[in-house]
Protein backbone atom coordinates (compact mmCIF):
# COMPACT_ATOMS: atom_id res chain seq x y z
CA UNK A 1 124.15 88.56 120.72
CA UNK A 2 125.33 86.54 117.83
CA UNK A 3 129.26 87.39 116.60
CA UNK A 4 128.86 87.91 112.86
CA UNK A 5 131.49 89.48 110.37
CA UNK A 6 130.74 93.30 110.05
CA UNK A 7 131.06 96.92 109.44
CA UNK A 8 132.35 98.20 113.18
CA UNK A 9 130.10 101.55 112.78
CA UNK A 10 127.01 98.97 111.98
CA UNK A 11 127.74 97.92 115.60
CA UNK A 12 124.39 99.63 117.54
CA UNK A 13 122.18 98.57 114.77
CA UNK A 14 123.30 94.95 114.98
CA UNK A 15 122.93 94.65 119.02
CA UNK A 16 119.69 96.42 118.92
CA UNK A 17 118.06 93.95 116.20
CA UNK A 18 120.07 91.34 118.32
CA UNK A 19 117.87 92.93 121.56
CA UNK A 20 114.73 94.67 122.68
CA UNK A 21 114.26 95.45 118.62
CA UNK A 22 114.62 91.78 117.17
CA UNK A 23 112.19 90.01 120.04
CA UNK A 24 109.76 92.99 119.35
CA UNK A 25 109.76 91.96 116.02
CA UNK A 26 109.70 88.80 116.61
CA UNK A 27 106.44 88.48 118.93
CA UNK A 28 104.60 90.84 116.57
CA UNK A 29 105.27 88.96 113.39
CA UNK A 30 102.15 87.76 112.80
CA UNK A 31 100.23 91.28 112.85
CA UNK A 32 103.47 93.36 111.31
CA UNK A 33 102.56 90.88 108.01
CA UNK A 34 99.24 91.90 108.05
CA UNK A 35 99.78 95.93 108.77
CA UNK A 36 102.37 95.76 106.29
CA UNK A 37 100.91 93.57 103.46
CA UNK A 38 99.73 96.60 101.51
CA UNK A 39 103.18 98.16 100.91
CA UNK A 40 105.02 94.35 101.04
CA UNK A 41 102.28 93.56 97.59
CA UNK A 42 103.46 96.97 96.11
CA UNK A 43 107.17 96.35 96.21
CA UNK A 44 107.22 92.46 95.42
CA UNK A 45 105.26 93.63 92.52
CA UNK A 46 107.64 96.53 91.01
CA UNK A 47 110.73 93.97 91.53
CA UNK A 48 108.67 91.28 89.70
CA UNK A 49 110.87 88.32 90.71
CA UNK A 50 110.49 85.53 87.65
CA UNK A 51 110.95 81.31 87.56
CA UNK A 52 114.50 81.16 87.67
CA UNK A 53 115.97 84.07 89.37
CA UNK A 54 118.60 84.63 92.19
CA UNK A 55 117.27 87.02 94.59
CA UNK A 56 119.25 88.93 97.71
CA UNK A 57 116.47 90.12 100.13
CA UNK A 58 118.63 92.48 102.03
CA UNK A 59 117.13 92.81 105.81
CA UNK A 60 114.84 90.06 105.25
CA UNK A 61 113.88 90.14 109.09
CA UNK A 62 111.28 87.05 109.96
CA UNK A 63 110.79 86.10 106.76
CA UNK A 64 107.66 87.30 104.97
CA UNK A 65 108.82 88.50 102.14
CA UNK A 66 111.58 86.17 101.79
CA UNK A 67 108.94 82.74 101.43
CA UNK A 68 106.66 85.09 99.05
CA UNK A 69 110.12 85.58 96.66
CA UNK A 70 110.69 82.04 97.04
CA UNK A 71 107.79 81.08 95.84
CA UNK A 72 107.94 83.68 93.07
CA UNK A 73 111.29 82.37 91.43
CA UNK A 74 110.52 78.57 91.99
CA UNK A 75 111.23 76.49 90.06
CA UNK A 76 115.03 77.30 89.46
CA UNK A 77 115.57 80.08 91.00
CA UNK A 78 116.94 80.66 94.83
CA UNK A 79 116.18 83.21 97.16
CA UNK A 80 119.02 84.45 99.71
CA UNK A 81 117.53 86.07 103.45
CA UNK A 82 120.08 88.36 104.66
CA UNK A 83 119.37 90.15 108.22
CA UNK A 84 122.04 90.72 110.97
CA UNK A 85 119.11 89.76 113.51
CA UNK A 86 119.47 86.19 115.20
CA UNK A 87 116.39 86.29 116.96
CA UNK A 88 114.21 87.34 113.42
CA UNK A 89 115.99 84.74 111.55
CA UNK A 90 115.24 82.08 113.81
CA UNK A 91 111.24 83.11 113.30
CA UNK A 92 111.87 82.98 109.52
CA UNK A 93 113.44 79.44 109.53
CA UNK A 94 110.37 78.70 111.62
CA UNK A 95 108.07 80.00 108.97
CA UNK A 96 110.19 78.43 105.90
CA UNK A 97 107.66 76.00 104.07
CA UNK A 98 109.34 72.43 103.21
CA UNK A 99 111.31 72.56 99.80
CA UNK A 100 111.47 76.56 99.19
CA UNK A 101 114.57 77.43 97.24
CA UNK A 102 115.06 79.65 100.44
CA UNK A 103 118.52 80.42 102.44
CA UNK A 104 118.48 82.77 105.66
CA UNK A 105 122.48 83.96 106.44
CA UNK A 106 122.93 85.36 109.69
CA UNK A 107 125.40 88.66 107.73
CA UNK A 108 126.14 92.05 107.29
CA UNK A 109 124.99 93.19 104.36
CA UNK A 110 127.94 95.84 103.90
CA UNK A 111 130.52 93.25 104.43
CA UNK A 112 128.98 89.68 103.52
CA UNK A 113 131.26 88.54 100.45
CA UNK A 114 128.55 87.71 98.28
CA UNK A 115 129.97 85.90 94.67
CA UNK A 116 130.22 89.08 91.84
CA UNK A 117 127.84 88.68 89.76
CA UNK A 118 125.74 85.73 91.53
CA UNK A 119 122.38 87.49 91.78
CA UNK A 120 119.94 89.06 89.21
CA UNK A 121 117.87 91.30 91.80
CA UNK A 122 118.37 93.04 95.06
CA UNK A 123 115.10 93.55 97.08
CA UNK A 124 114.70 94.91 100.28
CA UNK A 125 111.62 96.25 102.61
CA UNK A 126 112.31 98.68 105.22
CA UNK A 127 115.67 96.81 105.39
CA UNK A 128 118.63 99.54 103.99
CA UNK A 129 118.06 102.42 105.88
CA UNK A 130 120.25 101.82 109.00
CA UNK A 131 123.44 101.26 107.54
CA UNK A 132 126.50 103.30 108.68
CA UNK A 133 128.38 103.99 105.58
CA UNK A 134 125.00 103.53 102.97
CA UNK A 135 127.51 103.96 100.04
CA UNK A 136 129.77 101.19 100.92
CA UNK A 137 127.08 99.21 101.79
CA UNK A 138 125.54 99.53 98.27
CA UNK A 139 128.35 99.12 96.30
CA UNK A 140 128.98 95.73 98.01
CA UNK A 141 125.45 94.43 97.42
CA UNK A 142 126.15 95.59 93.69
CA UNK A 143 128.96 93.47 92.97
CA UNK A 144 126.62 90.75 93.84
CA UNK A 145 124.61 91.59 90.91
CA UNK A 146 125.26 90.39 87.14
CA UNK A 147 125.40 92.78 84.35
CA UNK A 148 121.84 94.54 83.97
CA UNK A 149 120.69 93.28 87.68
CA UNK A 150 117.79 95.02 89.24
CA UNK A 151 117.42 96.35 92.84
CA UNK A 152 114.44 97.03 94.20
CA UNK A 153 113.76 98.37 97.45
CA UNK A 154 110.69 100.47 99.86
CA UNK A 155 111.55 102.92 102.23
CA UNK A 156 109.95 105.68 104.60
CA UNK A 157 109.37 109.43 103.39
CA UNK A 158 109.83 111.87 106.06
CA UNK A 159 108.01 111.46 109.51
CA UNK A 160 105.14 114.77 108.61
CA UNK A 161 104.05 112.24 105.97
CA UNK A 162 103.77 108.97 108.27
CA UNK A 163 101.23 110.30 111.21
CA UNK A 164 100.95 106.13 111.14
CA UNK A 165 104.04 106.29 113.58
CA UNK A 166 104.16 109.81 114.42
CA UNK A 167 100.76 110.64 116.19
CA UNK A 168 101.50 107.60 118.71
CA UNK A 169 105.03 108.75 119.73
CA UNK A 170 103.78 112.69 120.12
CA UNK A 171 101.48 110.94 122.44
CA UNK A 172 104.24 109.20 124.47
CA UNK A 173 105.79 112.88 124.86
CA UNK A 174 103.52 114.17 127.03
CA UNK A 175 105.28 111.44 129.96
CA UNK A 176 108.57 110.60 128.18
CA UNK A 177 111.88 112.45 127.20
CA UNK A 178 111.80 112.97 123.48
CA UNK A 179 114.45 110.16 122.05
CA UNK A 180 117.81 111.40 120.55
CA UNK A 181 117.28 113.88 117.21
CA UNK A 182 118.89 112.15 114.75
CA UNK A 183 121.19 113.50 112.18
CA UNK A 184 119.53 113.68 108.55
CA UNK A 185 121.95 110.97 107.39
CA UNK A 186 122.02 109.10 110.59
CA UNK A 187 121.14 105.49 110.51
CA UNK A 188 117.23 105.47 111.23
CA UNK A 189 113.63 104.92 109.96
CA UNK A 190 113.49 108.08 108.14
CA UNK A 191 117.01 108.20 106.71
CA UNK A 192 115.87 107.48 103.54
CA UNK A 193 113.04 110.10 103.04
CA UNK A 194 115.36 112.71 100.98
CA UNK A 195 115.45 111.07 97.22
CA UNK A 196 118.19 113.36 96.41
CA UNK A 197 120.23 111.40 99.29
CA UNK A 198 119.48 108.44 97.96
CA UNK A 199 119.90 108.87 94.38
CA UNK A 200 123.62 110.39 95.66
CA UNK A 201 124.34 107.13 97.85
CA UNK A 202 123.07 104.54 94.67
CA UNK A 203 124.68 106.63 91.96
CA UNK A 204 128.12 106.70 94.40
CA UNK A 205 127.37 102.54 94.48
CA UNK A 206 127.59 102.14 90.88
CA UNK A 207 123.62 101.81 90.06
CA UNK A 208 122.53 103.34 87.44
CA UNK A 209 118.87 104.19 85.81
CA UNK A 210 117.80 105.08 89.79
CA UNK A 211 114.04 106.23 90.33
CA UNK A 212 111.73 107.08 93.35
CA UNK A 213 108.05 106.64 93.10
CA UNK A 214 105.90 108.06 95.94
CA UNK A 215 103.58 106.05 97.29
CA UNK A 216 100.42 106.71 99.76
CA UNK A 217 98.48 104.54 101.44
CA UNK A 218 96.50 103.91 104.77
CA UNK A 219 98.02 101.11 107.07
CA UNK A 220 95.56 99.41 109.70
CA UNK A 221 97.90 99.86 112.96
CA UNK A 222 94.98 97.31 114.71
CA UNK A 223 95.46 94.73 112.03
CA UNK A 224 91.79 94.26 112.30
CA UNK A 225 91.44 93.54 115.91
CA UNK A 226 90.65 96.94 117.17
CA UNK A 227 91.65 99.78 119.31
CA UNK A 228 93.24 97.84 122.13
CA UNK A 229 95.55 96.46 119.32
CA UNK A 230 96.58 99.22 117.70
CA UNK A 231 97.60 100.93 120.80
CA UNK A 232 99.33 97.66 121.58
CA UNK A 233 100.76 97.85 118.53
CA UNK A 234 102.29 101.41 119.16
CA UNK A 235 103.48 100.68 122.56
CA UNK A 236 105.19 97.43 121.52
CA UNK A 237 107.12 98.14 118.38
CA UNK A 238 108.80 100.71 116.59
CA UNK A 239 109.80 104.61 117.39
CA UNK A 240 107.39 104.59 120.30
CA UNK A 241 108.61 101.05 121.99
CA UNK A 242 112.13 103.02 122.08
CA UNK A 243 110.77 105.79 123.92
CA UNK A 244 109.35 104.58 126.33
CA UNK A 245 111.73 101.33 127.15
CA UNK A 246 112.14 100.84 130.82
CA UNK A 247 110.19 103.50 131.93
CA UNK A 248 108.26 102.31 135.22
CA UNK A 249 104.54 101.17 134.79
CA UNK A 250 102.78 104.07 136.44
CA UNK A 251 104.12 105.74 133.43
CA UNK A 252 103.69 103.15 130.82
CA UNK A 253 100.04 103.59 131.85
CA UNK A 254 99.92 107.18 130.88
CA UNK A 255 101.64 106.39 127.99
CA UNK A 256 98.74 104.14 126.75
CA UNK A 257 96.10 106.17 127.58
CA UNK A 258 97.10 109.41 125.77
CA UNK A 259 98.18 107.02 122.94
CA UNK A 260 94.49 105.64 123.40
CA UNK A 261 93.18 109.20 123.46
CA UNK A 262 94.82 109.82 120.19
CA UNK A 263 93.73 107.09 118.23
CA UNK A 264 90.51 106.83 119.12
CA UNK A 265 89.21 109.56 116.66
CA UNK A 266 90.72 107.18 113.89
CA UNK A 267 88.73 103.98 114.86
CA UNK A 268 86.74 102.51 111.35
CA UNK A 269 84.92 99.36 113.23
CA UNK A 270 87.96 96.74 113.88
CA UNK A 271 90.61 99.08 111.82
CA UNK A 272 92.43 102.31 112.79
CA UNK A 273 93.90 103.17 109.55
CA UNK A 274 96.75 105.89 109.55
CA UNK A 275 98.14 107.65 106.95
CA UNK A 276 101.45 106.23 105.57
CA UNK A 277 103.92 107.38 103.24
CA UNK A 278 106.88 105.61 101.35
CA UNK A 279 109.21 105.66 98.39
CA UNK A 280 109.43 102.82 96.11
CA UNK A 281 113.11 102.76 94.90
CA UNK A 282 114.30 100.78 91.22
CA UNK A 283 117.87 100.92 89.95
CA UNK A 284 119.94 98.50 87.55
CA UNK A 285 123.69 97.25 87.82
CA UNK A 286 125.62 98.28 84.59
């Protein structure tokens, strides 16, 4: 794992994206862009990065969003990847297209000294919801905005309202331990599904002007490549790839087929599209 400067409590979070979670990532990038792309155009759209601007994306992870952000605020403006994950980083340097006003920092977002006032927009997908101390975190990524600075940002609602991720990992129950319940402000995909919790944590930050749109939408778990995808997809990444890590392969195999069992009812030719659920988040820097 990579030493960087950071928040001791971020500590799990940082070896895990330094682990099993960052090569994950990493060997799925290609498909995660294209499962994701629906809810990626949504939020690039509400922060509507112009020529010019200095953007923060805060858990930029391989890169995807980063490159489309650069390209966004070219010419003049400069784009800043921020993700505490070596191994995702390295992918998004990989990715970076020759002459992008693009940077990728190796950081800790709660902790990075960023210059006050050196950015005009915050932006972050799926990439501020496993931070120890959220309010800390926040209020450092808000000095890094000037006067009247935007943050943007996508998160999950709660798990009932994302059967994209939760009908695969029921289906790993029936042959794995259930993983630890987490806390409802414990660092995790869902930690950010209660708007009054984060309205508290951005108000407590400094932001002002804070709003929460819902937004619904199907995501294509196969990518387009069919069932034997998407329950690749499910075993290899996410909620269900921590369940069943290092369980032995007679039991992997079990796993697969009840997750195959339970997916197949969803099959739409080359696409098994799920139900997904997400909040898109705006606030402003005073």
């Amino acid at each position: 794992m990579s030493e960087i400067e950071a928040d001791a409590r971020n500590a799990d979070q940082i070896a895990f994206w330094n682990g099993a979670g960052g090569r994950h990532w990493v060997d799925r990038q290609e498909s995660q862009d294209v499962v994701l792309a629906p809810i990626s155009a949504a939020v690039l759209a509400r922060a509507a990065a112009q020529p010019g601007e200095r953007v923060v994306d805060i858990g930029c992870g391989c890169g995807g969003t980063t490159i489309e952000l650069g390209r966004r605020v070219a010419p003049g403006g400069r784009v800043l990847g921020l993700d505490v994950s070596a191994p995702m980083l390295a992918r998004a340097a990989e990715r970076l297209p020759p002459g992008l006003p693009v940077e990728f920092v190796q950081a800790d977002a709660t902790t990075h000294p960023f210059a006050a006032g050196s950015f005009d927009l915050l932006f972050s997908r799926f990439g501020v919801m496993f931070f120890a101390e959220p309010a800390r975190s926040f209020a450092n990524l808000r000095r890094a905005l000037r006067a009247g600075g935007r943050l943007t940002f996508v998160c999950w609602r709660a798990p009932r309202d994302n059967p994209w991720m939760m009908l695969p990992l029921h289906a790993a129950y029936e042959h794995v331990p259930p993983l630890p319940k987490l806390g409802p402000e414990d660092p995790g995909p869902f930690s950010f599904a209660d708007p009054e919790r984060v309205t508290r944590i951005l108000a407590s930050a400094g932001f002002q002007e804070i709003a929460l749109e819902p937004f619904d939408l199907a995501l294509d778990i196969a990518s387009g490549r069919g069932l034997d995808a998407a329950v690749a997809a499910a075993l290899e990444i996410g909620a269900t790839a921590r369940a069943i890590e290092g369980q032995p392969p007679p039991v992997l195999a079990s796993v697969a087929q009840s997750i195959r069992k339970t997916l197949a009812p969803h099959q739409q030719g080359g696409a098994v599209p799920l139900a997904a659920a997400v909040w898109l988040v705006t606030a402003t820097s005073p």
